[in-house]
Protein backbone atom coordinates (compact mmCIF):
# COMPACT_ATOMS: atom_id res chain seq x y z
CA UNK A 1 27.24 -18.50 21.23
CA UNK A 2 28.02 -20.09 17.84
CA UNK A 3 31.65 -21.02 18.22
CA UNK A 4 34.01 -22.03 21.01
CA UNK A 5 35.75 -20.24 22.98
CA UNK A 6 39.28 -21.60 24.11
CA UNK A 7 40.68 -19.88 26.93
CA UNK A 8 44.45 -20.08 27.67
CA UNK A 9 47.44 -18.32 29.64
CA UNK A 10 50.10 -19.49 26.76
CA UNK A 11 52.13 -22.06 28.94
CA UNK A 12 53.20 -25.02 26.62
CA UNK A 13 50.60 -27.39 27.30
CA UNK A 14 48.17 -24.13 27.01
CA UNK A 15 49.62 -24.05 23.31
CA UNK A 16 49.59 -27.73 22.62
CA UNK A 17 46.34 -27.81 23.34
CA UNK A 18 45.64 -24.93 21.36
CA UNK A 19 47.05 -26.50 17.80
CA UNK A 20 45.00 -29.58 19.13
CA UNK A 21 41.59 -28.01 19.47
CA UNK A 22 42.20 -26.24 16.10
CA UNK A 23 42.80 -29.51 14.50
CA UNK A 24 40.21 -31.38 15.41
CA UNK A 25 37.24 -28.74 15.63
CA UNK A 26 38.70 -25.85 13.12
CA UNK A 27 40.13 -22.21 13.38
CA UNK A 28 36.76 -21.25 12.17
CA UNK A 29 34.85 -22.77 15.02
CA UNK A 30 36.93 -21.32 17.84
CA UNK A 31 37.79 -18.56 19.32
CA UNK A 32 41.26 -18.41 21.12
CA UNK A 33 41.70 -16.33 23.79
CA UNK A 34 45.05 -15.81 25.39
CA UNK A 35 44.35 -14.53 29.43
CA UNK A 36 47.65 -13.52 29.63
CA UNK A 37 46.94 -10.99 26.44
CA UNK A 38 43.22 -10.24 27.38
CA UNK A 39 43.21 -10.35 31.07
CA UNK A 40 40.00 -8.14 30.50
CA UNK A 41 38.38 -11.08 29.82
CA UNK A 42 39.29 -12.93 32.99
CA UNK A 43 35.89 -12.50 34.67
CA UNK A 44 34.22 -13.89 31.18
CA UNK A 45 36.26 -16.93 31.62
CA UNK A 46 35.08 -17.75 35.03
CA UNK A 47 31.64 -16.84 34.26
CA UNK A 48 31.55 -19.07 31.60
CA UNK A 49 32.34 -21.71 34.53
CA UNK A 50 36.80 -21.97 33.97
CA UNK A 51 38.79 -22.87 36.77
CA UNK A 52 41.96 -23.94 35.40
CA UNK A 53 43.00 -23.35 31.89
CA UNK A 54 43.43 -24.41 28.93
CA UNK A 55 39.77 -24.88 28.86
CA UNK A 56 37.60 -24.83 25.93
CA UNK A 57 33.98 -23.29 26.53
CA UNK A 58 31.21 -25.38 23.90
CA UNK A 59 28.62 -23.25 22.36
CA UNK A 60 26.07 -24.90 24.47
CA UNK A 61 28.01 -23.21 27.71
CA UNK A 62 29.72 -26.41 28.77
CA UNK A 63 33.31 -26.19 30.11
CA UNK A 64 36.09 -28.35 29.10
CA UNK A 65 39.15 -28.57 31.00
CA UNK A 66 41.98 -29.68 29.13
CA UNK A 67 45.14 -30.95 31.11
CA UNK A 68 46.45 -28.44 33.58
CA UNK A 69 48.58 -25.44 32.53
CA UNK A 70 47.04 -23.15 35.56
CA UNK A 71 44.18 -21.87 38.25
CA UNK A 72 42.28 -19.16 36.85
CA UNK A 73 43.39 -17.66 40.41
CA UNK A 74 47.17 -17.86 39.16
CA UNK A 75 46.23 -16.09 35.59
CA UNK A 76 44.70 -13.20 37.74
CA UNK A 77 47.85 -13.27 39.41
């Protein structure tokens, strides 16, 4: 993996933390991905090692949890 990935479910601190991570690491370095858009890509996120987003996912596979907007359990819904 060469960038981030930032997994989210688009509740406000979901998108604060969004603008924040592009700030400080750079749109180019991260991919956003919105659960509630791509629920496809639920069972990536909690591969990856998410249990509660926003998380951001570091190229070297380690899992940041950022605040708490939700469970990944809730996103499935």
């Amino acid at each position: 993996m060469n960038k981030s990935i930032f997994y989210h479910a688009g509740c406000p601190v979901c998108v604060s933390a969004e603008q924040e991570i592009i700030g400080l690491i750079g749109e180019n370095n991260v991919e956003i991905v919105h659960l509630g858009d791509q629920s496809g890509r639920i069972a990536e996120a909690e591969n990856a090692g998410v249990q509660s987003v926003p998380a951001l996912v570091t190229p070297t596979g380690n899992v940041l949890h950022i605040n708490f907007g939700a469970s990944i359990a809730d996103v499935k819904g």
